[in-house]
C-alpha atoms as a PDB file:
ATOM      1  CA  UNK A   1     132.160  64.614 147.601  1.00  0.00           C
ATOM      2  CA  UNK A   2     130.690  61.455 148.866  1.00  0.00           C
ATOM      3  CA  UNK A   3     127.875  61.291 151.189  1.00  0.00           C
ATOM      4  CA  UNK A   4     130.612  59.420 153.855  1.00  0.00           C
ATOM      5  CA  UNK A   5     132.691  61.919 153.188  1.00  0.00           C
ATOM      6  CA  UNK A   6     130.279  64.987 153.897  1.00  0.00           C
ATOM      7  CA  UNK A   7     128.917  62.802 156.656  1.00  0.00           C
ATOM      8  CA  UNK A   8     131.969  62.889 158.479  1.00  0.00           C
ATOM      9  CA  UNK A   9     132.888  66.418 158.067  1.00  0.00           C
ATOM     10  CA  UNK A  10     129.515  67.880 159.077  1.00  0.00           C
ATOM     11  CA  UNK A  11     130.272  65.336 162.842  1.00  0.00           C
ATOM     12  CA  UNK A  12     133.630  67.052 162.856  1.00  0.00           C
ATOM     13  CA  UNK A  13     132.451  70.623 162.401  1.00  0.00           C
ATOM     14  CA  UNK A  14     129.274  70.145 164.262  1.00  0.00           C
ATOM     15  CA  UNK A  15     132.238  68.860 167.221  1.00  0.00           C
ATOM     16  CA  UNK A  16     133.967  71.875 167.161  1.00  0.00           C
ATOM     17  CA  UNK A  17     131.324  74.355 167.456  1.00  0.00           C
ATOM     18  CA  UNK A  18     130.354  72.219 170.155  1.00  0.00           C
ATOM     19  CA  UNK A  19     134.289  72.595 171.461  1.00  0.00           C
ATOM     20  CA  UNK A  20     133.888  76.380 170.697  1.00  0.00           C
ATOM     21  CA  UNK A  21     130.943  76.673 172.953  1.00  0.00           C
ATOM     22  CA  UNK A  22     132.837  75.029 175.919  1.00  0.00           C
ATOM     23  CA  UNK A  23     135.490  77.063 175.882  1.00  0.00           C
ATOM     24  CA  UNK A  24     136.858  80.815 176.675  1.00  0.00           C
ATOM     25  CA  UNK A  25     135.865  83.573 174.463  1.00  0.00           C
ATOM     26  CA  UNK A  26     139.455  83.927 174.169  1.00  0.00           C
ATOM     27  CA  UNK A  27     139.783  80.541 171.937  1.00  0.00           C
ATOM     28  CA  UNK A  28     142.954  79.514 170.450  1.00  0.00           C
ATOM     29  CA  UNK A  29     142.377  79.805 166.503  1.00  0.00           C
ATOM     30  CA  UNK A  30     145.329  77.493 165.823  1.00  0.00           C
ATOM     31  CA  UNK A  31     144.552  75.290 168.455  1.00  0.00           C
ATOM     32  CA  UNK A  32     141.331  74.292 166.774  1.00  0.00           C
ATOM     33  CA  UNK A  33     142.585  74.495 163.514  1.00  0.00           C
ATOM     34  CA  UNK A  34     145.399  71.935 163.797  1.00  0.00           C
ATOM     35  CA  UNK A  35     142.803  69.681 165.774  1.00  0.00           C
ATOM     36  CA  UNK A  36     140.390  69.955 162.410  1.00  0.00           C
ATOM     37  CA  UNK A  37     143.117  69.481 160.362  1.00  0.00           C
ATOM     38  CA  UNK A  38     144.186  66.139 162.056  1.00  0.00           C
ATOM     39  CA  UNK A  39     141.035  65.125 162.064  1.00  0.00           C
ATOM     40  CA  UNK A  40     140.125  65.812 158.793  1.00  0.00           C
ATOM     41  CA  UNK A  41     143.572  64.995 157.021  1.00  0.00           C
ATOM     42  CA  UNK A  42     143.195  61.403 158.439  1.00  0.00           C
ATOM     43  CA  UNK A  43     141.134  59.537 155.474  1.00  0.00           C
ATOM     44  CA  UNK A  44     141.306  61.967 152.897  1.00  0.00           C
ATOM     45  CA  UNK A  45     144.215  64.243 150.598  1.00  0.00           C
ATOM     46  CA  UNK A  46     144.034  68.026 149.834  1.00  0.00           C
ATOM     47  CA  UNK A  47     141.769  67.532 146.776  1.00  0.00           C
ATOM     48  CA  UNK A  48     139.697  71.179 146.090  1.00  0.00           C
ATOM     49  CA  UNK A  49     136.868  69.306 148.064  1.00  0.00           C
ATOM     50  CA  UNK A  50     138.654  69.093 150.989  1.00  0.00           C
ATOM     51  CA  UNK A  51     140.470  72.327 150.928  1.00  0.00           C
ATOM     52  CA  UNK A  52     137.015  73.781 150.339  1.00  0.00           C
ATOM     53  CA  UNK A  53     135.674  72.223 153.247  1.00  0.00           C
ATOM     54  CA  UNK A  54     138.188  73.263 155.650  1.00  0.00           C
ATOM     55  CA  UNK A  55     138.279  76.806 154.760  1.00  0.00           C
ATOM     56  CA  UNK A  56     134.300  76.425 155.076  1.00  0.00           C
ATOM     57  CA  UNK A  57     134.825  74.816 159.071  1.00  0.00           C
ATOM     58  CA  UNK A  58     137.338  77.723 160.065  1.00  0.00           C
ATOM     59  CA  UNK A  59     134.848  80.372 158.598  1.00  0.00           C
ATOM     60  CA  UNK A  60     132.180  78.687 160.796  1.00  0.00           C
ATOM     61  CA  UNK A  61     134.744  78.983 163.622  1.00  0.00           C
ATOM     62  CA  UNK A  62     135.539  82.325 162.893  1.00  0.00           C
ATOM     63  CA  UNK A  63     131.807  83.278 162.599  1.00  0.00           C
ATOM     64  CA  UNK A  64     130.697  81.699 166.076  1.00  0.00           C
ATOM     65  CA  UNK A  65     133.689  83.365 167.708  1.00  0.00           C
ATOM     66  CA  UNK A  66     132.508  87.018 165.971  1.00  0.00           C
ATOM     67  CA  UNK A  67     128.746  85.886 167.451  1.00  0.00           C
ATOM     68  CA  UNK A  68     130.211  85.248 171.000  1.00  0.00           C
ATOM     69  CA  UNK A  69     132.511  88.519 171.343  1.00  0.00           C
ATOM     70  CA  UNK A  70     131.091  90.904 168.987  1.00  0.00           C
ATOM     71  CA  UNK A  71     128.039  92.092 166.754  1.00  0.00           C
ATOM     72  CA  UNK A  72     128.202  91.058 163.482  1.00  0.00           C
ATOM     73  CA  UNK A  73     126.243  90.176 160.192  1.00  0.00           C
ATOM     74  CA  UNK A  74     124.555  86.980 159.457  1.00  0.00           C
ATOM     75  CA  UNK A  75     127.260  84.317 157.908  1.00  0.00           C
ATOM     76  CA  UNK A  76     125.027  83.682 154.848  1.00  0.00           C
ATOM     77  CA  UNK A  77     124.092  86.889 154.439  1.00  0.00           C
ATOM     78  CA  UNK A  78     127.406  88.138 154.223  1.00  0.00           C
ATOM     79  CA  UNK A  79     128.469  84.805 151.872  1.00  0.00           C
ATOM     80  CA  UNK A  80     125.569  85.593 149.675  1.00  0.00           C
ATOM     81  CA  UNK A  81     126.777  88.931 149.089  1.00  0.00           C
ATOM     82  CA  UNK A  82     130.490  88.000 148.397  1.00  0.00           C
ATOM     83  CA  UNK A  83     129.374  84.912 146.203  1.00  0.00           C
ATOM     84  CA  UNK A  84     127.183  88.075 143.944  1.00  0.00           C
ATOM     85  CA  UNK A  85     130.035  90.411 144.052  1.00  0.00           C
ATOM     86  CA  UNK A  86     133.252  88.490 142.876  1.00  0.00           C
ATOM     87  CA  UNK A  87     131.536  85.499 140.849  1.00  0.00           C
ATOM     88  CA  UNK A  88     134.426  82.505 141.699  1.00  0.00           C
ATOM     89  CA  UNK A  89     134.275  79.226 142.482  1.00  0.00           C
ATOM     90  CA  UNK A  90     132.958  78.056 146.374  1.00  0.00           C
ATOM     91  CA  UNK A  91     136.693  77.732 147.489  1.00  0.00           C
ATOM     92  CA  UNK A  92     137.731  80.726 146.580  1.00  0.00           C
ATOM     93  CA  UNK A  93     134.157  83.080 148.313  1.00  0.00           C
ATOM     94  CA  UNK A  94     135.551  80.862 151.000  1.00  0.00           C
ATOM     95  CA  UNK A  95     139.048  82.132 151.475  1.00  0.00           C
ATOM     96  CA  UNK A  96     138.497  85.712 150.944  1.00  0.00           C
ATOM     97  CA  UNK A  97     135.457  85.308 153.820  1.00  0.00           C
ATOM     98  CA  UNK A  98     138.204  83.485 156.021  1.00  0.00           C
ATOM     99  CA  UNK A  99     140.378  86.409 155.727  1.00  0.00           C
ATOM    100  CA  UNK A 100     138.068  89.443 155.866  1.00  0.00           C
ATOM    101  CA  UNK A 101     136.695  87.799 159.159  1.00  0.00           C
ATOM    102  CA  UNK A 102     140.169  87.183 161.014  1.00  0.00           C
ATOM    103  CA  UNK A 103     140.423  90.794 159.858  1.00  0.00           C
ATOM    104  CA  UNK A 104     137.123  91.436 161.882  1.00  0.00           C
ATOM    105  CA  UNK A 105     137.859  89.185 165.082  1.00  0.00           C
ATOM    106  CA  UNK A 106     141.483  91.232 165.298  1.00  0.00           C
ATOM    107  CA  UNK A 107     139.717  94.394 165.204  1.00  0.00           C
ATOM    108  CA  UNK A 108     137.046  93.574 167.365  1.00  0.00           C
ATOM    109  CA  UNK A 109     139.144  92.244 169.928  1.00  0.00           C
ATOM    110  CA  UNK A 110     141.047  95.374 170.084  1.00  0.00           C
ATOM    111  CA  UNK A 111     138.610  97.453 170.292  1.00  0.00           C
ATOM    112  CA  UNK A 112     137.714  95.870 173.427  1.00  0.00           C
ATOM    113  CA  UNK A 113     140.801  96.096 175.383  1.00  0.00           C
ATOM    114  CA  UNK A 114     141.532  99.302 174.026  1.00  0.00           C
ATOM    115  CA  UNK A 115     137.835 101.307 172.679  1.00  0.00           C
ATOM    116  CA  UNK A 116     139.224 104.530 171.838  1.00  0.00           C
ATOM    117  CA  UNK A 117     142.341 103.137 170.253  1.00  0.00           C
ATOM    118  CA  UNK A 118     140.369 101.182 166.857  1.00  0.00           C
ATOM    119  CA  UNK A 119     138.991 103.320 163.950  1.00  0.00           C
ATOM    120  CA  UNK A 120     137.342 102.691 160.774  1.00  0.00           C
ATOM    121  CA  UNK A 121     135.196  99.592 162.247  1.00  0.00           C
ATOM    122  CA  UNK A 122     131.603  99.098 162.463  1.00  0.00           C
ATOM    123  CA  UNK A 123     131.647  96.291 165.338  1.00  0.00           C
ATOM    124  CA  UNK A 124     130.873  96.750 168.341  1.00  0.00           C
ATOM    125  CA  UNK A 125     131.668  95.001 171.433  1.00  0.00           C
ATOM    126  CA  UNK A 126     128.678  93.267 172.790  1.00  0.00           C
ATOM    127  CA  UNK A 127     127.920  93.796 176.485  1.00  0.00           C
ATOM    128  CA  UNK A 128     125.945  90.280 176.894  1.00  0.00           C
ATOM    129  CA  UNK A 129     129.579  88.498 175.519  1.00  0.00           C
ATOM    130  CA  UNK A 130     132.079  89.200 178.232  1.00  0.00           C
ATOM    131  CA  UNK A 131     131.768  86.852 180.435  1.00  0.00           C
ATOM    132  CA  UNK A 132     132.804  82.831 179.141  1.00  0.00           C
ATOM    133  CA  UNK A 133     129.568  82.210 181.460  1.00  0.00           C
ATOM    134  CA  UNK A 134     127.066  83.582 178.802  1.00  0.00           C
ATOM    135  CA  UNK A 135     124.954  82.007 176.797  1.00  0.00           C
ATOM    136  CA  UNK A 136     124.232  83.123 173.308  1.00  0.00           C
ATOM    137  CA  UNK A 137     121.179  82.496 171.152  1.00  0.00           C
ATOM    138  CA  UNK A 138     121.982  82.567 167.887  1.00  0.00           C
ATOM    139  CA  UNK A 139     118.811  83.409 165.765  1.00  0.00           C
ATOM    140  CA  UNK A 140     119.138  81.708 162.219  1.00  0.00           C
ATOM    141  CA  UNK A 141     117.342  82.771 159.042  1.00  0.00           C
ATOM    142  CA  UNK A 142     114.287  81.440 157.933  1.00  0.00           C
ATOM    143  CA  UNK A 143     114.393  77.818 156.030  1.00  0.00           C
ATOM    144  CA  UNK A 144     112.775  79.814 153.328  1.00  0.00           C
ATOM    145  CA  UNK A 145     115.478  82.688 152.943  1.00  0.00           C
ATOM    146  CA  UNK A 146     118.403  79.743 153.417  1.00  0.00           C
ATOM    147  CA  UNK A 147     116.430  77.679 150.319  1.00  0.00           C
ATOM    148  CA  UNK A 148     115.719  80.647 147.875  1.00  0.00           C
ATOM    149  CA  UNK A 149     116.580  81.171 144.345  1.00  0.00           C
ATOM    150  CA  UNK A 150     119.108  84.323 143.901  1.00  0.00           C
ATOM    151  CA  UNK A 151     118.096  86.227 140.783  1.00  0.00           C
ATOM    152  CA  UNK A 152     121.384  88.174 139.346  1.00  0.00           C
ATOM    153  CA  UNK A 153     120.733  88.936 136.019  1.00  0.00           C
ATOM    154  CA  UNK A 154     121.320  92.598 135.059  1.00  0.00           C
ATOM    155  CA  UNK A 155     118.851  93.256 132.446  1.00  0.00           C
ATOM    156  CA  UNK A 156     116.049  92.932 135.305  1.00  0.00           C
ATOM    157  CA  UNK A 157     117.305  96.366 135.877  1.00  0.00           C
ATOM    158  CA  UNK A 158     116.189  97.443 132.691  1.00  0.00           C
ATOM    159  CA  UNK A 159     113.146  99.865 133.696  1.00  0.00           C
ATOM    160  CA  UNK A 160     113.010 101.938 130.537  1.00  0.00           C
ATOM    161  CA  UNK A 161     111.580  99.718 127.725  1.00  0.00           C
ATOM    162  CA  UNK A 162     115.046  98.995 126.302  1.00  0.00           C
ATOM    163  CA  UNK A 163     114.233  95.294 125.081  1.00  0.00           C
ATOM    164  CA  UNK A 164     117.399  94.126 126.962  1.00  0.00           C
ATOM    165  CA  UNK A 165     116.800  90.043 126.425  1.00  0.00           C
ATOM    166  CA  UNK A 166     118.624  87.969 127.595  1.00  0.00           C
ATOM    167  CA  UNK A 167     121.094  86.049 124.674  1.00  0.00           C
ATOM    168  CA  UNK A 168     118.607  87.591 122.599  1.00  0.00           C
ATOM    169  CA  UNK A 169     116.165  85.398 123.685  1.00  0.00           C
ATOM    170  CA  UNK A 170     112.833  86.543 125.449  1.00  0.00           C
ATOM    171  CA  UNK A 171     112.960  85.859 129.256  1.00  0.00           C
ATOM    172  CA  UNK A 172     110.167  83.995 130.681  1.00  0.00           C
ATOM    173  CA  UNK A 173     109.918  83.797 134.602  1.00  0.00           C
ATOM    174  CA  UNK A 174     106.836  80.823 134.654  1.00  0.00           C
ATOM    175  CA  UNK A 175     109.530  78.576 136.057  1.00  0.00           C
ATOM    176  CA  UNK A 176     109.419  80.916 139.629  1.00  0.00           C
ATOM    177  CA  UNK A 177     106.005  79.717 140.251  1.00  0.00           C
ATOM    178  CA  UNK A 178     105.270  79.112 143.893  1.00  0.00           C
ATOM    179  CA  UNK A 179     109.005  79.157 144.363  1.00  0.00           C
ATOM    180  CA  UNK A 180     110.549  81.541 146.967  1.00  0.00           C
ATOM    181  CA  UNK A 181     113.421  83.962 145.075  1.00  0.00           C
ATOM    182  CA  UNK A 182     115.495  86.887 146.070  1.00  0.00           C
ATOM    183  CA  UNK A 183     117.027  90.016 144.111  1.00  0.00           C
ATOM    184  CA  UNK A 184     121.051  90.077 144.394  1.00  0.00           C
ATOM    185  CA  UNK A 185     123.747  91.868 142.345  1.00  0.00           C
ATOM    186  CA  UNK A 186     123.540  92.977 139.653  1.00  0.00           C
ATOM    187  CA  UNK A 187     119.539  92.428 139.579  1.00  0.00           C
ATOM    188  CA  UNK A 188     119.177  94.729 142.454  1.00  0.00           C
ATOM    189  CA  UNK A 189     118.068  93.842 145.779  1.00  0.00           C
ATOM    190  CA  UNK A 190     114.299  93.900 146.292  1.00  0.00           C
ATOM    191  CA  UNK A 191     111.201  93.848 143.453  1.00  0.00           C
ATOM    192  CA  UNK A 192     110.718  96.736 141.117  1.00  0.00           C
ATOM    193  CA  UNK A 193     108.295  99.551 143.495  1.00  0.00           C
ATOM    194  CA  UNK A 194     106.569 101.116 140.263  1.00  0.00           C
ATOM    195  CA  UNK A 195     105.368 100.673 136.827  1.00  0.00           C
ATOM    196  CA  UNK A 196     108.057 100.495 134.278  1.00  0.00           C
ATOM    197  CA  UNK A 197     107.006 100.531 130.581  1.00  0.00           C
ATOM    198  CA  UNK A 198     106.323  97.392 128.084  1.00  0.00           C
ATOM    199  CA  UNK A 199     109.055  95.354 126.763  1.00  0.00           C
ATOM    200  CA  UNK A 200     111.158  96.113 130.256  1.00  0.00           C
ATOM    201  CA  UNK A 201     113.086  93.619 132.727  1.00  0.00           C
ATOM    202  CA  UNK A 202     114.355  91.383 129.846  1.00  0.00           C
ATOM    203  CA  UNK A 203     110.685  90.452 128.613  1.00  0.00           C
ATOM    204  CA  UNK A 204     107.760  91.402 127.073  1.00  0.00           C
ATOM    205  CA  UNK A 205     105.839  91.839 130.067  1.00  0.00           C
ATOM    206  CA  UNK A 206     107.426  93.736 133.239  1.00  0.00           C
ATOM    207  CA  UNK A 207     106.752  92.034 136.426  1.00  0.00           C
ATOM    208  CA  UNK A 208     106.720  94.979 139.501  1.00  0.00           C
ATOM    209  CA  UNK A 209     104.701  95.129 143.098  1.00  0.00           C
ATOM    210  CA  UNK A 210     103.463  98.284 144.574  1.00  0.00           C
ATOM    211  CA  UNK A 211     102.716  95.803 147.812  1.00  0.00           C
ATOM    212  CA  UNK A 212     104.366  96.798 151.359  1.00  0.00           C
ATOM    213  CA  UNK A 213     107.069  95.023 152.444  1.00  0.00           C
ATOM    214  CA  UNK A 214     107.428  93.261 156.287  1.00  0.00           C
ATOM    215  CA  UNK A 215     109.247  94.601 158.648  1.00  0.00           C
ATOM    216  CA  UNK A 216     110.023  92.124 161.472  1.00  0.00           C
ATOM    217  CA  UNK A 217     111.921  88.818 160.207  1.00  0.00           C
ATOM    218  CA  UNK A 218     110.839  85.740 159.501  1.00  0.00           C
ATOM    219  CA  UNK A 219     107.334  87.338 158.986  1.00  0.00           C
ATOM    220  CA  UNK A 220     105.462  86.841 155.932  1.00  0.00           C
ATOM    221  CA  UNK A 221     102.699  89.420 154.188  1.00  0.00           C
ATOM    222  CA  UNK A 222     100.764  88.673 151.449  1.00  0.00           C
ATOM    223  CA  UNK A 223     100.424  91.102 148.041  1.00  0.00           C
ATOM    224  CA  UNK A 224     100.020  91.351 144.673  1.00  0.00           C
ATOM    225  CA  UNK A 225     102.304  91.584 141.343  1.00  0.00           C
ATOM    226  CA  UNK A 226     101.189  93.239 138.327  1.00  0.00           C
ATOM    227  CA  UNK A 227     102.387  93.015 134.496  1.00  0.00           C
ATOM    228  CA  UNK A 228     102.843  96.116 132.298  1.00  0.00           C
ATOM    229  CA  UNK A 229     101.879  95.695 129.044  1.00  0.00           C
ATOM    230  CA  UNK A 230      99.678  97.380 125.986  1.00  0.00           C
ATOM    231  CA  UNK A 231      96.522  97.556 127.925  1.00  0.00           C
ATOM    232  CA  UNK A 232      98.617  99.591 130.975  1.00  0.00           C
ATOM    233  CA  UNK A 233     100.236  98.673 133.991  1.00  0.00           C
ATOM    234  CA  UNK A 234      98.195  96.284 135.710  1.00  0.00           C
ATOM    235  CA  UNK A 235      96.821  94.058 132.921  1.00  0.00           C
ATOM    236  CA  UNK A 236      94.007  92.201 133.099  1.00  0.00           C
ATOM    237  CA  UNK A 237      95.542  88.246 133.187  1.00  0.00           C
ATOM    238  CA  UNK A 238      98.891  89.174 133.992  1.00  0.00           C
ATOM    239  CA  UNK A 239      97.730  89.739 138.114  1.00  0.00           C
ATOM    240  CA  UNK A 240      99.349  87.681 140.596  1.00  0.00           C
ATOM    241  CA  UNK A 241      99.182  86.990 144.329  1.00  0.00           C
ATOM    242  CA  UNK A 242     102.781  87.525 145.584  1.00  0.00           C
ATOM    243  CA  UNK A 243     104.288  86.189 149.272  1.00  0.00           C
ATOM    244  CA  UNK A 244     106.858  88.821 150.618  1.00  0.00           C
ATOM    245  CA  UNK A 245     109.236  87.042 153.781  1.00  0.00           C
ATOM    246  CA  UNK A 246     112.097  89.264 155.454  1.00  0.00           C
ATOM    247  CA  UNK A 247     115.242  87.378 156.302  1.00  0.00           C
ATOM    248  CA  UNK A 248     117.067  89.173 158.627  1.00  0.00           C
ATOM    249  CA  UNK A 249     117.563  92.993 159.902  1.00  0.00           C
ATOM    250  CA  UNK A 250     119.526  94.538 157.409  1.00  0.00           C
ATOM    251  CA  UNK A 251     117.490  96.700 154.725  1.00  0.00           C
ATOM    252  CA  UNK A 252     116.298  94.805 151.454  1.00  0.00           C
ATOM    253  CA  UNK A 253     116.767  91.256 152.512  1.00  0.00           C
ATOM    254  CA  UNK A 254     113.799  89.754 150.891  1.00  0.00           C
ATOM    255  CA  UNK A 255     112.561  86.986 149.334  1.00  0.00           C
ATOM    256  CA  UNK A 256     109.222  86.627 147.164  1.00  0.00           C
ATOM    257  CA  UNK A 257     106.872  84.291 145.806  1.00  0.00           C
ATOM    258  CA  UNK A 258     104.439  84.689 143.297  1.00  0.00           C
ATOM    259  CA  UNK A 259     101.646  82.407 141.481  1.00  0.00           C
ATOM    260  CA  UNK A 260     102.867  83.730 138.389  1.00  0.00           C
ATOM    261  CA  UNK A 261     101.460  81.140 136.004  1.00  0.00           C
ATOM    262  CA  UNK A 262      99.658  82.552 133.110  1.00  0.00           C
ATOM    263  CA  UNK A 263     102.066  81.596 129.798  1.00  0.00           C
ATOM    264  CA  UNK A 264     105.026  84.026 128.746  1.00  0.00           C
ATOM    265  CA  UNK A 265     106.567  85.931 128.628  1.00  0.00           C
ATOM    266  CA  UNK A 266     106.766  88.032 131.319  1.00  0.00           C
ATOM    267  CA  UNK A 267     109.385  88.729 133.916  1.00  0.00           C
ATOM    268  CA  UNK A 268     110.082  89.961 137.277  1.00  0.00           C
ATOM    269  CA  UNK A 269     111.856  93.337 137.876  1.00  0.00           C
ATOM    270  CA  UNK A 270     114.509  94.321 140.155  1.00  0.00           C
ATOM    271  CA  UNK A 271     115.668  97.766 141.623  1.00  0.00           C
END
């Protein structure tokens, strides 16, 4: 897309939340839609960009509407997730997102007018929503957690020696220095907790923290990372200092940073 292009679009979108804001919780999805679409359709065909873009403005809309009426997860969060679990292109995370959340904003809205009449759903009404008079703060993630590198590779699983490398080729993680990451998929979902044995986590040198994690968001405590190798399990040389950030309140959303910059190879391991 071209930087006019994504220029206009983010003015548009940035409009409509603006639009959402100003009106009844009770919003008219198709209302808005077919004024985005309009708008949007007016310079520009349904190339993938486009398409992409639009299903990416009504899962905004559909987000800010499950903020105002409901409690729900964190969009990117949730996205994050999704974009781990089914491994497609950006258009496609987007339309199974758009339809899981009108899924969400049906059931949520009838468990409102009728509570004991819903079943199977986690949302709950929120009592600080019901009026059109409220206003809601929406808290966003930290820059950091909305910037970091998602680590997905399976073999940083590998906690039992099993020489798992990657294309048979030994992993080396120097390129993480100083660079915030996170543990998602199929790499697990926060930093190894205990000393796994040489030749583990897709490198020669196993990368784990026995450091406590934060536990308010957006705070950041400092520890330490060790490498196991011949010598044991916190080699001399292979000792880092190591940042740990949490991003929001659900459990195991965090990111890390680590001066890890002593040669190869070594490598960070999930659990």
């Amino acid at each position: 897309m071209s930087k006019v292009f994504q220029l206009l679009t983010i003015t548009l979108l940035c409009a409509l939340v603006r639009q959402i804001a100003a009106k009844n919780v009770k919003t008219n999805l198709t209302d808005i839609y077919k004024s985005y679409d309009k708008d949007l359709m007016v310079s520009f065909i349904n190339s993938e960009d486009t398409l992409y873009v639009r299903h990416s403005a009504r899962v905004r809309i559909l987000h800010q509407l499950l903020q105002k009426e409901c409690k729900t997860e964190q969009l990117q969060r949730v996205k994050r997730a999704l974009s781990a679990e089914i491994k497609e292109t950006k258009l496609f995370v987007e339309k199974v997102l758009y339809e899981q959340m009108v899924r969400m904003l049906i059931e949520c809205r009838q468990s409102i007018a009728h509570p004991t009449a819903v079943h199977g759903t986690t949302l709950e009404p929120s009592t600080t929503t019901q009026l059109s008079t409220t206003t809601i703060e929406v808290v966003p993630q930290p820059l950091e957690c909305q910037s970091a590198r998602n680590l997905t590779e399976a073999w940083r699983m590998d906690h039992e020696g099993r020489e798992m490398y990657p294309n048979s080729i030994v992993n080396c993680d120097n390129s993480l220095n100083q660079t915030w990451f996170r543990f998602i998929g199929e790499a697990g979902t926060r930093m190894l907790n205990k000393c796994p044995p040489l030749q583990s986590c897709g490198s020669h040198v196993a990368i784990w923290t026995d450091s406590a994690h934060p536990t308010e968001v957006a705070v950041e405590s400092s520890g330490m990372t060790y490498g196991s190798w011949t010598s044991g399990c916190k080699t001399s040389g292979r000792t880092f200092s190591l940042k740990i950030m949490k991003c929001s309140n659900e459990p195991s959303d965090f990111i890390y940073k680590s001066t890890i910059t002593n040669g190869c190879s070594m490598s960070f391991c999930g659990m």
